[in-house]
Every structure is written in C-alpha cells, then in structure tokens.
N, C-alpha and C. Protein backbone atom coordinates (compact mmCIF):
# COMPACT_ATOMS: atom_id res chain seq x y z
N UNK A 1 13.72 -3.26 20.15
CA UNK A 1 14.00 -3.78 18.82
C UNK A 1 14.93 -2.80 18.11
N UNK A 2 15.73 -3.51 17.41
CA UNK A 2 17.03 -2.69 16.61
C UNK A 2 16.17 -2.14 15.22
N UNK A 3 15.18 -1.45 15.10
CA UNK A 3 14.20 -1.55 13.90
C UNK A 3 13.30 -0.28 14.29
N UNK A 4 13.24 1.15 13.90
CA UNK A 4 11.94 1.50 14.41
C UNK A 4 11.18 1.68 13.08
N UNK A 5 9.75 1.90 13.02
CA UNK A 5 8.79 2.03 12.49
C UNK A 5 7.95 3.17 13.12
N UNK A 6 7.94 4.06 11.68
CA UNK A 6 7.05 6.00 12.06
C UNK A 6 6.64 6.02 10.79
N UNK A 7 5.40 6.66 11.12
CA UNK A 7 4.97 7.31 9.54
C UNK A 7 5.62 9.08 9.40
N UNK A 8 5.82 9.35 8.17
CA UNK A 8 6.42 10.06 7.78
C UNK A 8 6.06 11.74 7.87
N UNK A 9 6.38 12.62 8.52
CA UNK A 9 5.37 13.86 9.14
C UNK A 9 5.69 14.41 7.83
N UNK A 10 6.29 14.25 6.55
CA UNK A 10 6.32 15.58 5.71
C UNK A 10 5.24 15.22 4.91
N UNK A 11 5.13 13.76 4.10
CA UNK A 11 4.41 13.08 3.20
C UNK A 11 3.50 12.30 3.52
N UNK A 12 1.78 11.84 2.99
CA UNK A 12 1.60 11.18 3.78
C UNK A 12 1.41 10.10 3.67
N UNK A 13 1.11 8.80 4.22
CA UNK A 13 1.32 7.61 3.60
C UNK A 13 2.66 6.94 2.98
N UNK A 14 3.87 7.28 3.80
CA UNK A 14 4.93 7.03 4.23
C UNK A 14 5.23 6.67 5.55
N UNK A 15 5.89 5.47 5.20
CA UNK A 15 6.16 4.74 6.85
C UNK A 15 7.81 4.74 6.26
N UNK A 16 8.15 4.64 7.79
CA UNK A 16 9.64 5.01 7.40
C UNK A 16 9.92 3.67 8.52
N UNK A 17 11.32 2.72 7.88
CA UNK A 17 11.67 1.73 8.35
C UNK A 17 13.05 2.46 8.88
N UNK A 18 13.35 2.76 10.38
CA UNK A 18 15.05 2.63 10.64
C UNK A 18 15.52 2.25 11.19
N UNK A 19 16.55 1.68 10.60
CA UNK A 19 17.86 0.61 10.93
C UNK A 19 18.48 1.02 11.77
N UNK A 20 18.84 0.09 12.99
CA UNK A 20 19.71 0.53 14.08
C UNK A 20 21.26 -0.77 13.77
N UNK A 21 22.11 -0.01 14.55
CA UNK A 21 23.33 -1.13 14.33
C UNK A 21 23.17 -2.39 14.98
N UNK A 22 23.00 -3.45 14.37
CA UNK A 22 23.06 -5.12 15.50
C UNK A 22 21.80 -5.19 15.03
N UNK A 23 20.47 -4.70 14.48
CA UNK A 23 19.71 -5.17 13.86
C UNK A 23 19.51 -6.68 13.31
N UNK A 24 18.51 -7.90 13.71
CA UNK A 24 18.65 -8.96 12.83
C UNK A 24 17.69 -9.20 12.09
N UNK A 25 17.64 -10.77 11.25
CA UNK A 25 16.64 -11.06 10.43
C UNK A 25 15.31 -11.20 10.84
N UNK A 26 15.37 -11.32 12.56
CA UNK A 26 14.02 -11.51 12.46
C UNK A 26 13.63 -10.08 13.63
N UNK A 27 14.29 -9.63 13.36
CA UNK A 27 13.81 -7.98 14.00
C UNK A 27 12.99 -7.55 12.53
N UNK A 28 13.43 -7.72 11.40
CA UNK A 28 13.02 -7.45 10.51
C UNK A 28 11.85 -7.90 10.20
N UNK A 29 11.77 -8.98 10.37
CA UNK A 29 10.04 -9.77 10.69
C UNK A 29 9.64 -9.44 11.32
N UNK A 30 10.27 -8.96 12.09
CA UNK A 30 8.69 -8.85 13.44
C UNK A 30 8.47 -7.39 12.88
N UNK A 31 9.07 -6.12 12.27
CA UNK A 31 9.03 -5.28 12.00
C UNK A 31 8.04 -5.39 10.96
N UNK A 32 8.50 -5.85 9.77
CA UNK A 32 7.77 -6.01 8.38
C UNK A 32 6.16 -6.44 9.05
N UNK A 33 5.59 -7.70 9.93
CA UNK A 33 4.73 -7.57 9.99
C UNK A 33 3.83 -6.69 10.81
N UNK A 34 4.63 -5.58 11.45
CA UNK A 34 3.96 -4.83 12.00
C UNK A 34 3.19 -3.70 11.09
N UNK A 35 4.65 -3.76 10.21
CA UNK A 35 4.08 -2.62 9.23
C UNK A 35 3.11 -3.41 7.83
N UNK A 36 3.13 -4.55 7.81
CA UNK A 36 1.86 -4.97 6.86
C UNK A 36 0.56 -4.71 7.90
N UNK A 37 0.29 -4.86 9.05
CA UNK A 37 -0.87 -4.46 10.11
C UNK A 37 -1.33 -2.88 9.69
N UNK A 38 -0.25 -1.92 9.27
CA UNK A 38 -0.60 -0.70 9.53
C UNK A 38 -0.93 -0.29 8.16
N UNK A 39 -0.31 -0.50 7.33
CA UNK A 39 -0.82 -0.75 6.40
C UNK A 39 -2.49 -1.34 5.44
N UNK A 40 -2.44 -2.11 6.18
CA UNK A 40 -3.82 -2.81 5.50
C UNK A 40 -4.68 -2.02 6.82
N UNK A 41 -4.18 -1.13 7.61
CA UNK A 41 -5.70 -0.31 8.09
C UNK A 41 -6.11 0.83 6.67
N UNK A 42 -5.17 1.19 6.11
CA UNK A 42 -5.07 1.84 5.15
C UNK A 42 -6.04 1.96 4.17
N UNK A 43 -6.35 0.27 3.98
CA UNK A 43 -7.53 -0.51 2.94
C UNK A 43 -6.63 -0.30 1.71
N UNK A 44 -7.49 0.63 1.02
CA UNK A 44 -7.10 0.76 -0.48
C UNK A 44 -6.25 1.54 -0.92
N UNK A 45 -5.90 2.65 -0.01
CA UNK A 45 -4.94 3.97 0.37
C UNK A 45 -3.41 3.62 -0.18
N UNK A 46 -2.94 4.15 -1.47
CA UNK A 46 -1.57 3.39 -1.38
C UNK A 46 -1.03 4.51 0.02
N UNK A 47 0.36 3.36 0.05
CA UNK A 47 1.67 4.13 0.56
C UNK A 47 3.16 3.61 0.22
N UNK A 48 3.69 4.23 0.68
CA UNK A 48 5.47 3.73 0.03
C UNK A 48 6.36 3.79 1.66
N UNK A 49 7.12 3.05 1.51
CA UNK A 49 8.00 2.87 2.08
C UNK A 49 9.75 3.82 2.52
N UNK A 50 10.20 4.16 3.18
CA UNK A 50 11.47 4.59 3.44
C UNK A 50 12.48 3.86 4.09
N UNK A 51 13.05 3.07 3.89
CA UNK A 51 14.05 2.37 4.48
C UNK A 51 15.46 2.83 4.46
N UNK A 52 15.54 3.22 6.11
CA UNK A 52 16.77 4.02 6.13
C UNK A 52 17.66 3.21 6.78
N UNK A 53 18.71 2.69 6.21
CA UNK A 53 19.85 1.95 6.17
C UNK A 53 21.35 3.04 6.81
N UNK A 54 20.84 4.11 7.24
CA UNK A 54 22.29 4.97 7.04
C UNK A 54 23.31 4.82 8.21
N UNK A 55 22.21 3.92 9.18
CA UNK A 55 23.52 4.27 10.21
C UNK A 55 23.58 2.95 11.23
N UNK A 56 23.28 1.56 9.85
CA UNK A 56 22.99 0.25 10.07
C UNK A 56 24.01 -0.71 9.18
N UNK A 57 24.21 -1.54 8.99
CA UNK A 57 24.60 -2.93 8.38
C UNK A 57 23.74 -3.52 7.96
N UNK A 58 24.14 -4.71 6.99
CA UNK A 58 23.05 -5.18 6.88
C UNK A 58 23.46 -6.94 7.11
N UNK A 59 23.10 -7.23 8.08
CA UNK A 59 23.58 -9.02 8.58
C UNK A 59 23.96 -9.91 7.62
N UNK A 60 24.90 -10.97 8.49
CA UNK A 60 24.76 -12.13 7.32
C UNK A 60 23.63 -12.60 7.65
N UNK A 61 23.77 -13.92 6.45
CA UNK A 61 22.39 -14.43 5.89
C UNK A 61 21.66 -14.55 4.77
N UNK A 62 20.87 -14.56 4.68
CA UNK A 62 19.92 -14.42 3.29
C UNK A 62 19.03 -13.25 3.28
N UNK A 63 19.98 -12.20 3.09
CA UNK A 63 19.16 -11.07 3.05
C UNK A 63 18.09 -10.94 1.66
N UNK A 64 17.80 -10.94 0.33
CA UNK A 64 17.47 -11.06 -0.53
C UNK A 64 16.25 -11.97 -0.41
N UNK A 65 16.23 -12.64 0.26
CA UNK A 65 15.48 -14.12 0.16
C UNK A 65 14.33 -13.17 1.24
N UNK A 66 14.83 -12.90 2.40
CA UNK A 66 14.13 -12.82 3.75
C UNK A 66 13.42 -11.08 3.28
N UNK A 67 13.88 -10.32 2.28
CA UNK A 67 13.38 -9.56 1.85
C UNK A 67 12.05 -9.64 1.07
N UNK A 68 12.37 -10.36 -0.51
CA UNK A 68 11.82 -10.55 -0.97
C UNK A 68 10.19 -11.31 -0.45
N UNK A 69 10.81 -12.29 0.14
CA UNK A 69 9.28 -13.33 0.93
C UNK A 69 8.22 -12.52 1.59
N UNK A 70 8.67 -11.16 2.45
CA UNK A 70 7.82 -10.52 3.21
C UNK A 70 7.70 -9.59 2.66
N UNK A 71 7.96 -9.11 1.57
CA UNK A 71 7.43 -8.06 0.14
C UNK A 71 6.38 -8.77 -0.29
N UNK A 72 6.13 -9.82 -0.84
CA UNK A 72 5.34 -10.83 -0.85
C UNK A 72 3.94 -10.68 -0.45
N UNK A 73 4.70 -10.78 0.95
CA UNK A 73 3.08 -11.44 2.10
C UNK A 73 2.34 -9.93 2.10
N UNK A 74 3.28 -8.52 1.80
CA UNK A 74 2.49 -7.63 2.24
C UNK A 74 1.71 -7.15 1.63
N UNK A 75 0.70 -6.09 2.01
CA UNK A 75 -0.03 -5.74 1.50
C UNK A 75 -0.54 -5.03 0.49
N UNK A 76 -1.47 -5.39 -0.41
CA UNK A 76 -1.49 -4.72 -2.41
C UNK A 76 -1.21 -3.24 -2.30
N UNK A 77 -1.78 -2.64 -0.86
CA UNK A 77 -1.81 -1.01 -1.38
C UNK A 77 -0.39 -0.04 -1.31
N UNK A 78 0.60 -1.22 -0.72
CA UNK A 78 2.23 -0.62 -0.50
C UNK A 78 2.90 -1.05 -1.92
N UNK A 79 3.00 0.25 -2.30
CA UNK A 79 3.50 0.48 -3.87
C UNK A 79 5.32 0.07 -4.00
N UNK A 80 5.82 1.02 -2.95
CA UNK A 80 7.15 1.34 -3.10
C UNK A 80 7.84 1.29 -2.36
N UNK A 81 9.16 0.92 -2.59
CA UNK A 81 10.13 1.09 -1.15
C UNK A 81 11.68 1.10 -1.22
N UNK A 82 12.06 2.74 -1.38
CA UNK A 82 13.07 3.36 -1.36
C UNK A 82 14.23 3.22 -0.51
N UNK A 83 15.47 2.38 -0.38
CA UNK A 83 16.47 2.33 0.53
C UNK A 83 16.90 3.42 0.23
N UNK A 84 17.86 3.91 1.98
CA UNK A 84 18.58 4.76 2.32
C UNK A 84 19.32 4.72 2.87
N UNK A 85 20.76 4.87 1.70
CA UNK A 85 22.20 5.28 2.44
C UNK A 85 23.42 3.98 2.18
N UNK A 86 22.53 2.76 1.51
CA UNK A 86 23.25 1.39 1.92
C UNK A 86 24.03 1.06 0.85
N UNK A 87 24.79 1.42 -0.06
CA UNK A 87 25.56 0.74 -1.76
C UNK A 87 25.15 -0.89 -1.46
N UNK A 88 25.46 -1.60 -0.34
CA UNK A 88 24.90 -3.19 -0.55
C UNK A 88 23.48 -2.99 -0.84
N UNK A 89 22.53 -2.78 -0.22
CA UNK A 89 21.52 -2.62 -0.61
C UNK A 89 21.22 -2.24 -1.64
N UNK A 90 22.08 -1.16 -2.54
CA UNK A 90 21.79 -0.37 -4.09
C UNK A 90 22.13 -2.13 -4.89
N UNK A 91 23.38 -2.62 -4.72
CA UNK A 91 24.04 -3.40 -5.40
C UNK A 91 22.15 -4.50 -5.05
N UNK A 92 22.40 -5.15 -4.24
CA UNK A 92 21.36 -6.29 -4.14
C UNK A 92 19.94 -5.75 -5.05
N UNK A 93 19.04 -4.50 -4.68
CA UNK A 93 18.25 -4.29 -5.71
C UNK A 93 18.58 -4.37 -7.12
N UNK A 94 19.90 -3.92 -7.77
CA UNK A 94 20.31 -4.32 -9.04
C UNK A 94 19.97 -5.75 -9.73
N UNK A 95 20.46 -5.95 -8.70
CA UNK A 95 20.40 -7.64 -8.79
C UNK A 95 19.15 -8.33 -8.59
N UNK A 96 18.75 -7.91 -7.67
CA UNK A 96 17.38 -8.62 -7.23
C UNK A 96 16.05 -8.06 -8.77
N UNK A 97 16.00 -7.12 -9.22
CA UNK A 97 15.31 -6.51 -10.40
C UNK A 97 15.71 -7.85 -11.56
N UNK A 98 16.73 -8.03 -11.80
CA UNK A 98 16.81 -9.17 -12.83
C UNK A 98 16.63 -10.17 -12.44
N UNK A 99 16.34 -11.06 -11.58
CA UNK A 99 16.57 -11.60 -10.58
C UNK A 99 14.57 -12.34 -10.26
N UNK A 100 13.93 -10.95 -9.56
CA UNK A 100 12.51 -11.18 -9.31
C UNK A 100 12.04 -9.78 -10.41
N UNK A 101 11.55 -10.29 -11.72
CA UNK A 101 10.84 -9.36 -12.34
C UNK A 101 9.98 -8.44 -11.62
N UNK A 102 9.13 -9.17 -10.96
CA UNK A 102 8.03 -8.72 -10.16
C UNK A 102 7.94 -7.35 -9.19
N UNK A 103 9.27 -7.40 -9.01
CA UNK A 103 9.92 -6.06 -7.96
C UNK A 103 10.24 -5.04 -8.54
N UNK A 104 10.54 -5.27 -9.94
CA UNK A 104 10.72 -4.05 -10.95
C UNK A 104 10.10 -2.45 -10.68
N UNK A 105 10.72 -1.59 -10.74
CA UNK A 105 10.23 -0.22 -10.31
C UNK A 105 9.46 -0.50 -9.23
N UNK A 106 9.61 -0.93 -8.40
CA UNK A 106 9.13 -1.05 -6.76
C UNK A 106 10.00 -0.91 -5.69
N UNK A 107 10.98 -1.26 -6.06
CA UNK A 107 12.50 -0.82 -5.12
C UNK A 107 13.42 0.22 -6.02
N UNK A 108 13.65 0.99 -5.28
CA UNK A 108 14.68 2.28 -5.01
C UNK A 108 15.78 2.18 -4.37
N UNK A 109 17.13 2.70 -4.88
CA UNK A 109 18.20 2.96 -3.70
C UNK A 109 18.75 4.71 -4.11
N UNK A 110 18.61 5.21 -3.34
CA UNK A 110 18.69 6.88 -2.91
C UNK A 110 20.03 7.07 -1.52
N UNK A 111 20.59 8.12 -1.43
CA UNK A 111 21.99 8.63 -0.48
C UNK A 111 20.65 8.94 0.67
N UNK A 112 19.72 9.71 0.26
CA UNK A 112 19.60 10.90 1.84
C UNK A 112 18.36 10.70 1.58
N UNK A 113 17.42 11.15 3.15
CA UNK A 113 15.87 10.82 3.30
C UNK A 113 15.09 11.81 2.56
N UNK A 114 15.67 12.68 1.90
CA UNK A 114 15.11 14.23 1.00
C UNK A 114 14.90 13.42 -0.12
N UNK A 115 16.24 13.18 -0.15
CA UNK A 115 15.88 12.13 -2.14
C UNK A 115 14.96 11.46 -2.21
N UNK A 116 14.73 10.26 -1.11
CA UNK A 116 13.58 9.74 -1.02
C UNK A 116 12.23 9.96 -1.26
N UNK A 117 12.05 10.99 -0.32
CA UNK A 117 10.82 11.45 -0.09
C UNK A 117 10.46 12.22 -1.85
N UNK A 118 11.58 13.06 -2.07
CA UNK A 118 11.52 13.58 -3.87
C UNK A 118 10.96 12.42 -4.71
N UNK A 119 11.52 11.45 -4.57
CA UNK A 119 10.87 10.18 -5.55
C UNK A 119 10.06 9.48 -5.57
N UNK A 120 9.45 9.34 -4.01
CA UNK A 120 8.03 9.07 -4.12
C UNK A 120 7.11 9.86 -4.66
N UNK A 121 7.28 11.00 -4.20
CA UNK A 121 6.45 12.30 -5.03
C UNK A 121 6.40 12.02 -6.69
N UNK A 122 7.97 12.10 -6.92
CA UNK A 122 7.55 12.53 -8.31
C UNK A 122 7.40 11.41 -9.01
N UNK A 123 7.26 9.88 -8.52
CA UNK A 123 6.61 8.65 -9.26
C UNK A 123 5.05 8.44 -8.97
N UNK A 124 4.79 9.20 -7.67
CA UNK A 124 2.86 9.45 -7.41
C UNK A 124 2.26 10.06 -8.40
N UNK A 125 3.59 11.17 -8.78
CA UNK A 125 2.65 12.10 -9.71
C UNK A 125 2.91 11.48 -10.85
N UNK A 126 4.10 11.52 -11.33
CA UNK A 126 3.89 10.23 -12.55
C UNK A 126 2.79 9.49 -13.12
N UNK A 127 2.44 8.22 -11.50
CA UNK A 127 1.65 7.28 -11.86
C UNK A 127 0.10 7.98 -11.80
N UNK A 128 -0.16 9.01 -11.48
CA UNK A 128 -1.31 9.67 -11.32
C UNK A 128 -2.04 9.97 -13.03
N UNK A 129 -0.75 10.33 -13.66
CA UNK A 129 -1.36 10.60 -15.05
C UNK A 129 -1.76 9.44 -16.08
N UNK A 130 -1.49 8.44 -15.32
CA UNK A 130 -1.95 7.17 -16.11
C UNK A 130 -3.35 7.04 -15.66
C-alpha cells in the first residue's frame, strides 16, 4: 500500500499517516480504517494524528469529500490531525473550516514533522487547562 501507518516514538498517542507517491483514494480507506481499529483499542485515550504529505501528491477526485466522510466514521477519542508539507492540503483545510464547521480547530497544516509534533503538545496542554 502507497500509505504507511506508525505510531509516533517521540509522543504518545500519535499515529503518523505517510504518503507515498501514486497513493489512491481508496489506499486511503483502507488506511483510515485501519487506523480507526487502532484507535478505538485506545477506548477513551485521546490521540492526534500526523499526516505527512511531504513526499506525496494528492490525487484527482474528491479529495475533501473522501476526507471529510472518514473523519466522520472515526473514532470520538482522535482529537486532531495535523498535515505535513502539502500548500493543497493547507489551501483545502482553509476551505474545508468554512465549509464543515465541525472540523474547526481539528485540522492543522504545518512545513515539517517537528512543527507538528510542537502543536499537538502545545494544544494538549492548552486543552488540559480547561
């Protein structure tokens, strides 16, 4: 599969999504539901997401649509999910935020997997003081 799926050795409760080149829509499905499986072993445990785009495309199609639907289906305790590296991807979350209220501060677009990982942190700790 053009798609791998790892949890994250620095942070924990980070799964990291990466994009290979020729990647399709339903590599992405079969991906996404692997990682709603690993996830809901989790139970109640949040975690966030890394989606690293840096050294991928992103297909035609209905990317937005095929995103959004399996954000959806997944599971309550996956908070967040930070792209990496993609300006289409920055541009489409822009859009997609006005677009699906619901996704609001739940998607991220970040350059490098450091930034990432920085912003999950410092929105955990954030949301911690609430």
């Amino acid at each position: 599969m053009s798609i791998q799926l790892f949890w994250d050795e620095t942070i924990p409760n980070v799964i990291h999504y990466r994009f290979q080149q020729g990647w399709t829509w339903e590599d992405f499905r079969q991906t996404a539901l692997e990682e709603h499986r690993q996830g809901e072993i989790l139970a109640e445990t949040r975690y966030d997401i890394i989606a690293d785009l840096r050294h991928a495309t992103i297909p035609n199609g209905t990317g937005f649509t095929n995103v959004v639907r399996l954000y959806d289906q997944g599971p309550k305790n996956r908070k967040m999910i930070v792209v990496v590296g993609s300006p289409l991807a920055r541009s489409m979350i822009q859009i997609g935020v006005k677009l699906y209220p619901q996704v609001k501060n739940r998607f991220h677009a970040v350059i490098t997997i450091e930034e990432a990982r920085q912003l999950i942190l410092k929105l955990r700790a954030e949301e911690s003081h609430f």
